[in-house]
C-alpha atoms as a PDB file:
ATOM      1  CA  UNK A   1       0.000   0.000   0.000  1.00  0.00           C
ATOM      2  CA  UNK A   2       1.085   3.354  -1.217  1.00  0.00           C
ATOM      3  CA  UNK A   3       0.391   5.566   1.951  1.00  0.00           C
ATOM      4  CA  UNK A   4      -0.727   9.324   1.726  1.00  0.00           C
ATOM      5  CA  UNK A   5       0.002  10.833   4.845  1.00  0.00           C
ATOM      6  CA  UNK A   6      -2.721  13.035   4.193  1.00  0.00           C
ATOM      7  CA  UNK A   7      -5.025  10.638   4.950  1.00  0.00           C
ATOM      8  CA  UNK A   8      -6.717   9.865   7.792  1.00  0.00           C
ATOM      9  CA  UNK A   9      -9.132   6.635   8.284  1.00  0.00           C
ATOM     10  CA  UNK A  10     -12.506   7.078  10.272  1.00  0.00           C
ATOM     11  CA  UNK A  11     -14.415   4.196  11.452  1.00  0.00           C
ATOM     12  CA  UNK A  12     -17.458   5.448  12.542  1.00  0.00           C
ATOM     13  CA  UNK A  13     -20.111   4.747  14.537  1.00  0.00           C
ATOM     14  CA  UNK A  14     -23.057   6.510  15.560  1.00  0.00           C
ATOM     15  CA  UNK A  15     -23.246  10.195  17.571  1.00  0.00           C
ATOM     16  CA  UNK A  16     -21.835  13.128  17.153  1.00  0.00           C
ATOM     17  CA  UNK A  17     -18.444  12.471  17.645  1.00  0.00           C
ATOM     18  CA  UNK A  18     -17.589  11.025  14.271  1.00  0.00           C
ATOM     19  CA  UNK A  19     -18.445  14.523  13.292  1.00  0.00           C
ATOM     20  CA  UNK A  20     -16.559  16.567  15.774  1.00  0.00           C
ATOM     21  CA  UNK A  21     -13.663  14.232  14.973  1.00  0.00           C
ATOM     22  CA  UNK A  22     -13.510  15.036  11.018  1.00  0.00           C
ATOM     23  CA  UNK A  23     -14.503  18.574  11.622  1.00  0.00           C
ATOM     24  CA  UNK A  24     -11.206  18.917  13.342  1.00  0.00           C
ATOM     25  CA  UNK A  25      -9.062  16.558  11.225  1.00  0.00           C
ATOM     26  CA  UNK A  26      -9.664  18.793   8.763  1.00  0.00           C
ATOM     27  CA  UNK A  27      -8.503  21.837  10.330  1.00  0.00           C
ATOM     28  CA  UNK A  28      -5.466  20.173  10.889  1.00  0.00           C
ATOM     29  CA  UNK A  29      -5.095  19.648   7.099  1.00  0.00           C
ATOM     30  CA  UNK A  30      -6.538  15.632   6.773  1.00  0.00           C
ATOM     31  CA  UNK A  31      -8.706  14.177   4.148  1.00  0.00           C
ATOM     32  CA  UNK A  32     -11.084  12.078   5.542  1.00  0.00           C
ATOM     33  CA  UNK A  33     -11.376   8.473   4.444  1.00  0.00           C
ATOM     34  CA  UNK A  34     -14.504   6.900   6.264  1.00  0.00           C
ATOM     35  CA  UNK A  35     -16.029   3.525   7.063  1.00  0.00           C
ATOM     36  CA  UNK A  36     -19.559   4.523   7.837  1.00  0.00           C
ATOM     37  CA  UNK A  37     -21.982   1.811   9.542  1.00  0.00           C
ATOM     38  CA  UNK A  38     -25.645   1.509   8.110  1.00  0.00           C
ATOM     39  CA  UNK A  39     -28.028   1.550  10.581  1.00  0.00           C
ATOM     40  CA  UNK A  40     -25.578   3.428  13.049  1.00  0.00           C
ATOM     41  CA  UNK A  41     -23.358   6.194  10.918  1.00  0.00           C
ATOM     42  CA  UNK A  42     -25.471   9.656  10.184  1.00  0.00           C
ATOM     43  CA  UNK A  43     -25.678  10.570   6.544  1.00  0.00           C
ATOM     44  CA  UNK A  44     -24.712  14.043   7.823  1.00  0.00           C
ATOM     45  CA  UNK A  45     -21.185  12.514   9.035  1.00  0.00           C
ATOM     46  CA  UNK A  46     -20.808  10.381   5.463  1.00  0.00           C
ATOM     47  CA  UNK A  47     -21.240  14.418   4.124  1.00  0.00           C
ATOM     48  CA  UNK A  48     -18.340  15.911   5.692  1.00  0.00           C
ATOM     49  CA  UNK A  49     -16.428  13.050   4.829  1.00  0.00           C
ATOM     50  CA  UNK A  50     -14.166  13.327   1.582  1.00  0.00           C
ATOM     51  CA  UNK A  51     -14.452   9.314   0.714  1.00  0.00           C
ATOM     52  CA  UNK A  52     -16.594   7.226   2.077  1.00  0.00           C
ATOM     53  CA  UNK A  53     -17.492   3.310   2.331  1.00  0.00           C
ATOM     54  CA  UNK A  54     -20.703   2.204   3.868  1.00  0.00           C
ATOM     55  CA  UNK A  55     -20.169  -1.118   5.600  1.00  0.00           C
ATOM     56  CA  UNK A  56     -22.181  -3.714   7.517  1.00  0.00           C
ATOM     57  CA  UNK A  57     -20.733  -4.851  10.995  1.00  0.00           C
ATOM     58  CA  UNK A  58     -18.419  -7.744  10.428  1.00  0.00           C
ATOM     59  CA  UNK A  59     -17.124  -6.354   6.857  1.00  0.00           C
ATOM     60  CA  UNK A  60     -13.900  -6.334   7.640  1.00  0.00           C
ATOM     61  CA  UNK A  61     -12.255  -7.466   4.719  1.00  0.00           C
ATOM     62  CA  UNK A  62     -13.934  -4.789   2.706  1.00  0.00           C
ATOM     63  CA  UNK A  63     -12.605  -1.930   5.085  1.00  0.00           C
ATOM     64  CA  UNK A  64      -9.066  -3.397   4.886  1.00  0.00           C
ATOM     65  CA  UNK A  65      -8.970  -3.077   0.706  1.00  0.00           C
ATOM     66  CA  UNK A  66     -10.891   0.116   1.102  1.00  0.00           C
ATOM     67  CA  UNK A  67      -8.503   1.607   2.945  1.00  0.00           C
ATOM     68  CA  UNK A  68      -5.399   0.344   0.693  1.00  0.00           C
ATOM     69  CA  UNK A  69      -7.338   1.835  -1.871  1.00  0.00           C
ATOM     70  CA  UNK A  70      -7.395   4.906  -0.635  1.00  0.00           C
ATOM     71  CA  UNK A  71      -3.829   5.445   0.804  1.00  0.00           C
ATOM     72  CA  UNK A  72      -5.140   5.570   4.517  1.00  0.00           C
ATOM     73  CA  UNK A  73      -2.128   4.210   6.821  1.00  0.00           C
ATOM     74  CA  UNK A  74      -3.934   5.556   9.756  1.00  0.00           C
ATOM     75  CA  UNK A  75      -7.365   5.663  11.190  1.00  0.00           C
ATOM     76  CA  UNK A  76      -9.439   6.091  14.386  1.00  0.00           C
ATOM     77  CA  UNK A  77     -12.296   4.552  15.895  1.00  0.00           C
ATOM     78  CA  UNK A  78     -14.789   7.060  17.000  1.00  0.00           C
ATOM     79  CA  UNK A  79     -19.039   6.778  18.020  1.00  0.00           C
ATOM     80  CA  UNK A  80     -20.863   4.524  19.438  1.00  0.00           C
ATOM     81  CA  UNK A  81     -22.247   0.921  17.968  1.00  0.00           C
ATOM     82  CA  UNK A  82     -25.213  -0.606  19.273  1.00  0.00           C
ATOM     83  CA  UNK A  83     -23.776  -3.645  20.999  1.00  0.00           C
ATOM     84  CA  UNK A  84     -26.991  -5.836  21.056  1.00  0.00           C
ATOM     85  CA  UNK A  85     -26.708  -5.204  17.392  1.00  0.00           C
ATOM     86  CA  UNK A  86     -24.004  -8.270  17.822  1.00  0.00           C
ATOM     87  CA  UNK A  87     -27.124 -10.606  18.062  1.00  0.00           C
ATOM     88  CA  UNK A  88     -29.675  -9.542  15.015  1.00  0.00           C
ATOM     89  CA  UNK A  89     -27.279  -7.378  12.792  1.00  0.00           C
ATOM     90  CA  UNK A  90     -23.870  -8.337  11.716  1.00  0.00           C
ATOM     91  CA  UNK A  91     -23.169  -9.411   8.616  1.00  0.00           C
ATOM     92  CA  UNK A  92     -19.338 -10.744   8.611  1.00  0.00           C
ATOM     93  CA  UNK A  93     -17.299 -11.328   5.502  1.00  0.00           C
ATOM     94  CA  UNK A  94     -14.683 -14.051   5.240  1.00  0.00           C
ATOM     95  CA  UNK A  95     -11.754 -11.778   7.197  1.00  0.00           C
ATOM     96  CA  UNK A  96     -14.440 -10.659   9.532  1.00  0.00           C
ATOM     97  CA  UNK A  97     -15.645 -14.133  10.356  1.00  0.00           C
ATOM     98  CA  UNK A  98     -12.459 -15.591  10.904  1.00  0.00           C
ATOM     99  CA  UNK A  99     -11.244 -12.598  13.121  1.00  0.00           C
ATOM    100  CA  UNK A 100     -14.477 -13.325  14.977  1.00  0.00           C
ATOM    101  CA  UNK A 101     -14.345 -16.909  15.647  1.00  0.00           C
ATOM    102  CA  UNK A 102     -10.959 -16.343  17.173  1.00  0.00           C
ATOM    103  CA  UNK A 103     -12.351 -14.201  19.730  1.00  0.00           C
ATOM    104  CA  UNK A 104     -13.111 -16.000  22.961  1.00  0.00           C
ATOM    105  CA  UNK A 105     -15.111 -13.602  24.689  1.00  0.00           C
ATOM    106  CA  UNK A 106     -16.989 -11.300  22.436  1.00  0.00           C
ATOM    107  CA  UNK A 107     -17.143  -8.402  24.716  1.00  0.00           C
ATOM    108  CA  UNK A 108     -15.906  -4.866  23.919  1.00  0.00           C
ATOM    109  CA  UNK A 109     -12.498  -4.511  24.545  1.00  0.00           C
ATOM    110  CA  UNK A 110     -11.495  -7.963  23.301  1.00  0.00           C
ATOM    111  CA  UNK A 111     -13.609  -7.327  19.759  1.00  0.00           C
ATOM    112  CA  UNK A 112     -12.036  -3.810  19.588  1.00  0.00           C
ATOM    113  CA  UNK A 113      -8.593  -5.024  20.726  1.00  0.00           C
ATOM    114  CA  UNK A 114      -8.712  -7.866  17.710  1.00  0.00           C
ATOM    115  CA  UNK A 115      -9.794  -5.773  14.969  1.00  0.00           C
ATOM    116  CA  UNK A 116      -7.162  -2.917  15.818  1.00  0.00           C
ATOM    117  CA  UNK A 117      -5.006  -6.093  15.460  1.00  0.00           C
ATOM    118  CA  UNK A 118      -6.136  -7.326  12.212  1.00  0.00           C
ATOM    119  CA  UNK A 119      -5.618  -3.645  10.825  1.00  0.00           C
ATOM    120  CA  UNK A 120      -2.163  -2.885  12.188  1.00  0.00           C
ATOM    121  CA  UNK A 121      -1.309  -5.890  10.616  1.00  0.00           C
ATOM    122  CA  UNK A 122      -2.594  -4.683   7.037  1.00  0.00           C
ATOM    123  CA  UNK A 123      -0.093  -1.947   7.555  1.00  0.00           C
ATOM    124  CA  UNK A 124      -2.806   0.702   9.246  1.00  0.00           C
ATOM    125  CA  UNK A 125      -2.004   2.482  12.537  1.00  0.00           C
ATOM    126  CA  UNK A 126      -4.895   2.944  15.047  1.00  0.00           C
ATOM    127  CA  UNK A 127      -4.440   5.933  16.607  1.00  0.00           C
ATOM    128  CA  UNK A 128      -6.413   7.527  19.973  1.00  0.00           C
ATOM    129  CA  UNK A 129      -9.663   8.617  19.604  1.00  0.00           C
ATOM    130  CA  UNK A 130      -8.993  11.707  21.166  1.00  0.00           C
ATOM    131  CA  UNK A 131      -6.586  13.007  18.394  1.00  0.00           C
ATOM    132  CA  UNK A 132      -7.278  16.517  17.934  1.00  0.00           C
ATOM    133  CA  UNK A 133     -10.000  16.945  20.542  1.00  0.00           C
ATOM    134  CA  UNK A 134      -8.817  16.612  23.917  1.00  0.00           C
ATOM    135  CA  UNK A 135     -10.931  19.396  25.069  1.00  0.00           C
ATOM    136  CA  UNK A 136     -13.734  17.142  25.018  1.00  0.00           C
ATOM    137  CA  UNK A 137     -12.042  15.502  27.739  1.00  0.00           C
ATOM    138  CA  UNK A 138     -14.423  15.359  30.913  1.00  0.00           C
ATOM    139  CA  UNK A 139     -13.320  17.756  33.503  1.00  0.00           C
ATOM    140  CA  UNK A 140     -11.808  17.754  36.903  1.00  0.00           C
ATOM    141  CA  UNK A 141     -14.180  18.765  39.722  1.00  0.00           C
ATOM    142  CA  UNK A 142     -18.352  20.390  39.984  1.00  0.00           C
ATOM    143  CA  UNK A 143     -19.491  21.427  37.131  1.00  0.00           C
ATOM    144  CA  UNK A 144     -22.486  22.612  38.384  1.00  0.00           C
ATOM    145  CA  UNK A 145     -24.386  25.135  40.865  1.00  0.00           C
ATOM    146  CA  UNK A 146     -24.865  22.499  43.558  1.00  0.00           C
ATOM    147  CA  UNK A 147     -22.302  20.195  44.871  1.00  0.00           C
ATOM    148  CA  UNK A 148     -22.456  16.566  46.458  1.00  0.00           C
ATOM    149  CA  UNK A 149     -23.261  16.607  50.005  1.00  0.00           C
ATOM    150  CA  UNK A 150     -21.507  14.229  52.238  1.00  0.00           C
ATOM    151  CA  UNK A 151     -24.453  11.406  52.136  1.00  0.00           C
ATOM    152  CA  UNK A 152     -23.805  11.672  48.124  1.00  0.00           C
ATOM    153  CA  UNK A 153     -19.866  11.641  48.371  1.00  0.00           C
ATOM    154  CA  UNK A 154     -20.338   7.973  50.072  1.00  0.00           C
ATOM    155  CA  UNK A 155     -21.917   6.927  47.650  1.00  0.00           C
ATOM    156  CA  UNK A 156     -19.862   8.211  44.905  1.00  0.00           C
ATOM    157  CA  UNK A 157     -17.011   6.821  46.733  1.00  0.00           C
ATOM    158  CA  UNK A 158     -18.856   2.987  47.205  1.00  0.00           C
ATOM    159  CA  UNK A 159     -20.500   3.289  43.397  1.00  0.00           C
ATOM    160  CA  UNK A 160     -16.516   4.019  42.377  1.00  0.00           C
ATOM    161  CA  UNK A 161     -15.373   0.920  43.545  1.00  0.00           C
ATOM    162  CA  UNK A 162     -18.164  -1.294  42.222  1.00  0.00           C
ATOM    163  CA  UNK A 163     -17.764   0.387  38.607  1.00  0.00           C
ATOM    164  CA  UNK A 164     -14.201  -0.205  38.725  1.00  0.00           C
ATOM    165  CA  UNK A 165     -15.005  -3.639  39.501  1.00  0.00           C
ATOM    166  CA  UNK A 166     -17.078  -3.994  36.677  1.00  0.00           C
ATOM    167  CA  UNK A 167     -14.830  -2.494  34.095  1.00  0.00           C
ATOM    168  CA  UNK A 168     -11.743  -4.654  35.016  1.00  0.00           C
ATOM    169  CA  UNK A 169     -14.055  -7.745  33.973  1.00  0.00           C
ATOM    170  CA  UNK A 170     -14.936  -5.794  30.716  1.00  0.00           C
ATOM    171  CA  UNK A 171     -19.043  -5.909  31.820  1.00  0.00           C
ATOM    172  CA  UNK A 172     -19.488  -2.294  31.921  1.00  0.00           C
ATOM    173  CA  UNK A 173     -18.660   1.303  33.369  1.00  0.00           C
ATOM    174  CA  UNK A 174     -21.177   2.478  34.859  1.00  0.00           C
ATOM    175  CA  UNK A 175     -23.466   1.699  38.377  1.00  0.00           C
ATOM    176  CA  UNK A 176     -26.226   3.177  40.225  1.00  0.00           C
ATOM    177  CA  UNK A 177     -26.375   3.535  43.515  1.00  0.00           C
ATOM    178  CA  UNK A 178     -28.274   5.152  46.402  1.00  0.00           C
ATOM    179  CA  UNK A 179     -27.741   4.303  50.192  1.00  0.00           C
ATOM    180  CA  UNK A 180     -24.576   2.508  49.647  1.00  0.00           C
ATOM    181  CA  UNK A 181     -26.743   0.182  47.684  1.00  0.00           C
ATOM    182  CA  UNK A 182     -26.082  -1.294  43.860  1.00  0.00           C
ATOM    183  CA  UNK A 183     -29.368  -0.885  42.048  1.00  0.00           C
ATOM    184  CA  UNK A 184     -27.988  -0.892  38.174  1.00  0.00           C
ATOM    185  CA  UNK A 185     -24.391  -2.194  36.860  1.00  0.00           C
ATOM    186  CA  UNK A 186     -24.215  -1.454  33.251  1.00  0.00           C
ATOM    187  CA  UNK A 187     -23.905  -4.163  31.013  1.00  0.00           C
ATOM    188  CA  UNK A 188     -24.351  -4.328  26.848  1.00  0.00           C
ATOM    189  CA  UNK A 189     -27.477  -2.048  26.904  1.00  0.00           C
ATOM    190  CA  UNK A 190     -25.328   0.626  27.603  1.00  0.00           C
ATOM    191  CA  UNK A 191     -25.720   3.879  29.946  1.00  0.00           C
ATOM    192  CA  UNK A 192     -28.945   5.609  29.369  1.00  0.00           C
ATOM    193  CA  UNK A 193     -31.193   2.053  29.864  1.00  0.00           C
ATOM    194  CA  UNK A 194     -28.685   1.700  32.874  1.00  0.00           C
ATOM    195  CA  UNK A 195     -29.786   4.991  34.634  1.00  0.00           C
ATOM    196  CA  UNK A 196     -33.428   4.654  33.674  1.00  0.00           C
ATOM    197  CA  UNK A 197     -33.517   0.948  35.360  1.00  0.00           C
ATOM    198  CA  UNK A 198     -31.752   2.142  38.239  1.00  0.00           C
ATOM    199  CA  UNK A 199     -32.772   5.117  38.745  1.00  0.00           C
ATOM    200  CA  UNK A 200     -36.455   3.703  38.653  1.00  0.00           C
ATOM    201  CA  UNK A 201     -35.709   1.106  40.770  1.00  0.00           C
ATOM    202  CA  UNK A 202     -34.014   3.957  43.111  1.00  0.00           C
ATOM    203  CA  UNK A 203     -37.648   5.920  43.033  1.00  0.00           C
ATOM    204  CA  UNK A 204     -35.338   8.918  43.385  1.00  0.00           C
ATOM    205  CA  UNK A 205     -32.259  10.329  44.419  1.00  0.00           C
ATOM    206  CA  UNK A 206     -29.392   8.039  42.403  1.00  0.00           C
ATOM    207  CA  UNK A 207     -26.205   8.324  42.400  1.00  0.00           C
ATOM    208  CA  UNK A 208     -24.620   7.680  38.368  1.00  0.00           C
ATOM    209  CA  UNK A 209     -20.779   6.536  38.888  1.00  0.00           C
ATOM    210  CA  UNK A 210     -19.065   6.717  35.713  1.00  0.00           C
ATOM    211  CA  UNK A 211     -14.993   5.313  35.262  1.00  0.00           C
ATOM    212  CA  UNK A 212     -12.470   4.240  33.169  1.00  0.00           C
ATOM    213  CA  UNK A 213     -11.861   0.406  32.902  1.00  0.00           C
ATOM    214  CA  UNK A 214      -8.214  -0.337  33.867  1.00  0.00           C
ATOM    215  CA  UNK A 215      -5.814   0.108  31.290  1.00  0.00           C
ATOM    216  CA  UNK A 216      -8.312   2.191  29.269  1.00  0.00           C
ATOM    217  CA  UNK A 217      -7.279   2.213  25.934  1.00  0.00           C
ATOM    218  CA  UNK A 218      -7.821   5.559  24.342  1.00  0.00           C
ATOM    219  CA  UNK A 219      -7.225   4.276  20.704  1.00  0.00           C
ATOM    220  CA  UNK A 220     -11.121   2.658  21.629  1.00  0.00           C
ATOM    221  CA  UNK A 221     -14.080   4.943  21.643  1.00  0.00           C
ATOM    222  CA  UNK A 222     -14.218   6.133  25.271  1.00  0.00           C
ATOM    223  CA  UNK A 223     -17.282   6.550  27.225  1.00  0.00           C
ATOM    224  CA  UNK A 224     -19.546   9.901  27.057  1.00  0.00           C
ATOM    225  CA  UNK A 225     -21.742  12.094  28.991  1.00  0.00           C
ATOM    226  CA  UNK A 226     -23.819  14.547  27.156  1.00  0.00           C
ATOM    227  CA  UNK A 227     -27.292  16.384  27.387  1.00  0.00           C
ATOM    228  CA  UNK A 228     -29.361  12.851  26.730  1.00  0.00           C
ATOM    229  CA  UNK A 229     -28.015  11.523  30.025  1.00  0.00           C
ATOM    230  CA  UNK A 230     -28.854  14.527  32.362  1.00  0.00           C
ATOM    231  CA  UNK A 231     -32.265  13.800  30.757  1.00  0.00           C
ATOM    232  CA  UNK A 232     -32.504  10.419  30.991  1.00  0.00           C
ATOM    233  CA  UNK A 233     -31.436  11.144  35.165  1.00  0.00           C
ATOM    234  CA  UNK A 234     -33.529  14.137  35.496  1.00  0.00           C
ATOM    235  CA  UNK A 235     -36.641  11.776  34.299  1.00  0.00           C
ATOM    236  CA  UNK A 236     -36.101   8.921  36.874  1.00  0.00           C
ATOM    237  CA  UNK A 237     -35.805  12.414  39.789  1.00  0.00           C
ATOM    238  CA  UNK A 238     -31.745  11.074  39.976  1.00  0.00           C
ATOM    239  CA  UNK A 239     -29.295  13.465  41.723  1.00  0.00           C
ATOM    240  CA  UNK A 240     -25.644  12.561  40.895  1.00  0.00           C
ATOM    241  CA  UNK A 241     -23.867  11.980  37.707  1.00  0.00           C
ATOM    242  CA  UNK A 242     -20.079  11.584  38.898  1.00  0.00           C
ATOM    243  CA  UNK A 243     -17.225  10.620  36.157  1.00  0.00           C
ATOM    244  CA  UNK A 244     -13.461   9.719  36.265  1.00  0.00           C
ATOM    245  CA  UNK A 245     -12.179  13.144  35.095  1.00  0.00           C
ATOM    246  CA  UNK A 246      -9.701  13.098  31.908  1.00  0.00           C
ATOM    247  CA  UNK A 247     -11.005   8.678  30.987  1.00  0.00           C
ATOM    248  CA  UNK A 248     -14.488  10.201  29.325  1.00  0.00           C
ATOM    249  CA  UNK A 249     -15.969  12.893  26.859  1.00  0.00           C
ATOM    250  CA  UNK A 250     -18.169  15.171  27.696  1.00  0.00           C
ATOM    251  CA  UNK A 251     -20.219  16.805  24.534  1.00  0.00           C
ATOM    252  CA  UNK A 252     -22.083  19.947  24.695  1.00  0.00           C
ATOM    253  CA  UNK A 253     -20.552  20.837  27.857  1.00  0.00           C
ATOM    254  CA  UNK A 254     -22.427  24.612  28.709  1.00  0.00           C
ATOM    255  CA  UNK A 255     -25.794  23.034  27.714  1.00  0.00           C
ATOM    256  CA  UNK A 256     -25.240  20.009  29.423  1.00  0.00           C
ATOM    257  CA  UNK A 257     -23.881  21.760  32.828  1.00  0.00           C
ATOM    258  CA  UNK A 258     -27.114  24.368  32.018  1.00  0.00           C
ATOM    259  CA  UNK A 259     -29.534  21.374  31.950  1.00  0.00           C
ATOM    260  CA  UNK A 260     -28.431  19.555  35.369  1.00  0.00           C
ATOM    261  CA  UNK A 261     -28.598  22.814  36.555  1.00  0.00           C
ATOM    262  CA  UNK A 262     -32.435  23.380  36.188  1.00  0.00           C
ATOM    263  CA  UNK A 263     -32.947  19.517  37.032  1.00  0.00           C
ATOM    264  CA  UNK A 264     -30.838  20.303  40.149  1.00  0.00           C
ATOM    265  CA  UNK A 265     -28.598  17.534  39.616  1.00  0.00           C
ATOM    266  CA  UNK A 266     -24.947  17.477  40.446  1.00  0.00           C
ATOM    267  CA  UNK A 267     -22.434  17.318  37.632  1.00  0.00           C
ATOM    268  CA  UNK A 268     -18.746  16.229  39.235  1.00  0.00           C
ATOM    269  CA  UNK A 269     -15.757  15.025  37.610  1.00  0.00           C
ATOM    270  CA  UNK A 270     -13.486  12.674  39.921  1.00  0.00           C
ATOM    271  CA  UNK A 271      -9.548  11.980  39.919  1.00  0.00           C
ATOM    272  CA  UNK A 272      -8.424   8.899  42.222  1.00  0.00           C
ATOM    273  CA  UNK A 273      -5.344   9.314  43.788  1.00  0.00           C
ATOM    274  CA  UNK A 274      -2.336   7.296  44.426  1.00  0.00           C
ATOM    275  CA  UNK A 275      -4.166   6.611  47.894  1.00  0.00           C
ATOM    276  CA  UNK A 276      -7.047   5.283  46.436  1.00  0.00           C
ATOM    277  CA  UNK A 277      -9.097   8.170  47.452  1.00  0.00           C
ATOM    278  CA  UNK A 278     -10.973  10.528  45.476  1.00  0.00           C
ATOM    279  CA  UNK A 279     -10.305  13.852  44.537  1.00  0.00           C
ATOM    280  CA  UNK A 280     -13.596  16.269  43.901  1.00  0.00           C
END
């Protein structure tokens, strides 16, 4: 493969961080080669884009000679994919299956780690997601008017240890809590159904704990917080939304902070320490 370094790959998913992403590639002077998912990628993304290839999940074989095609020695993963979508929507060709039945637990990190793999191998760098936006980086400290009392801190402080829990056994990132109770752990329906069931099973007053999995690899799409998931809190009457500051993204930050605001929910980005404890 001839390589124009030019080029950048995108392999997107759904959101709007495919967007943001290409929007700022190209101010730093990249054409934009992307893989755009039916069912998941937004036409209005496969727009901006200066070369495009719409795939189904599994076509792996078909983004590898797309991207030799095009010159594209380096790419990113960025938005989301459905991940029940796993069950009722993939359609694999040959590289893709065989990739796939080499996988022994088909959970995120492990599918995201092998296909990174079976691109680097093709001669196509994977870089970090967070390549020209690291201002979308989720922020150290309150965000918002109103700050976590010390009933809330405990339970950011036992929901952070359960999370972390879960994300070292690749289940999930997120938990609910309330009273030093679980109530939700996140699992492949992803964080919005997690808050809803929790937070109804709650009644009120949850607690949202939000981290990195250990060894959080930032070439992967990382985990988000935008306006949807104040909304999806405010509805179930939740009070807490805390996230490991600098491991997550945080879009449409002064209308997300403005929204928790008028719910009255706290907005707080968390830093563990070398200690163990947390940092507000």
């Amino acid at each position: 493969m001839k390589v124009d370094s030019t080029k950048i790959g995108v392999i997107a998913g759904s959101g709007q961080f495919p967007l943001l992403f290409i929007e700022a590639a190209q101010k730093a002077g990249r054409k934009i080669v992307l893989i755009a998912h039916r069912n998941e990628t937004s036409q209005e993304v496969a727009d901006a884009a200066d070369e495009v290839l719409w795939v189904k999940l599994g076509q792996l074989g078909k983004m590898i000679k797309f991207f030799h095609q095009q010159g594209a020695g380096e790419t990113v993963f960025v938005g989301a994919i459905t991940k029940t979508r796993i069950f009722r929507d993939i359609l694999p060709d040959f590289k893709g299956m065989s990739l796939w039945n080499k996988i022994d637990t088909k959970q995120d990190d492990a599918i995201l780690r092998a296909v990174a793999g079976a691109l680097e191998k093709e001669g196509i760098k994977v870089l970090e997601s967070t390549l020209y936006l690291q201002y979308l980086l989720f922020p150290h400290g309150v965000l918002t008017e109103k700050k976590p009392d010390k009933n809330q801190r405990l339970d950011i402080e036992f929901g952070w240890k359960n999370a972390r829990a879960i994300g070292a056994m690749d289940i999930g990132q997120c938990v609910v809590v309330r009273n030093r109770s679980v109530v939700a752990v996140e699992a492949i329906e992803g964080t919005d159904v997690t808050i809803a069931r929790g937070g109804a099973l709650a009644r009120e007053k949850a607690v949202v704990v939000k981290v990195r999995k250990p060894n959080q690899d930032f070439r992967f799409d990382l985990p988000a917080t935008g306006i949807k998931t104040i909304e999806t809190l405010a509805g179930v009457k939740g009070a807490v939304l805390a996230v490991e500051a600098g491991q997550s993204l945080i879009f449409d930050r002064e209308a997300t902070v403005k929204a928790a605001n008028e719910a009255g929910i706290v907005v707080v980005g968390v830093k563990e320490l070398p200690d163990g404890s947390l940092d507000y």
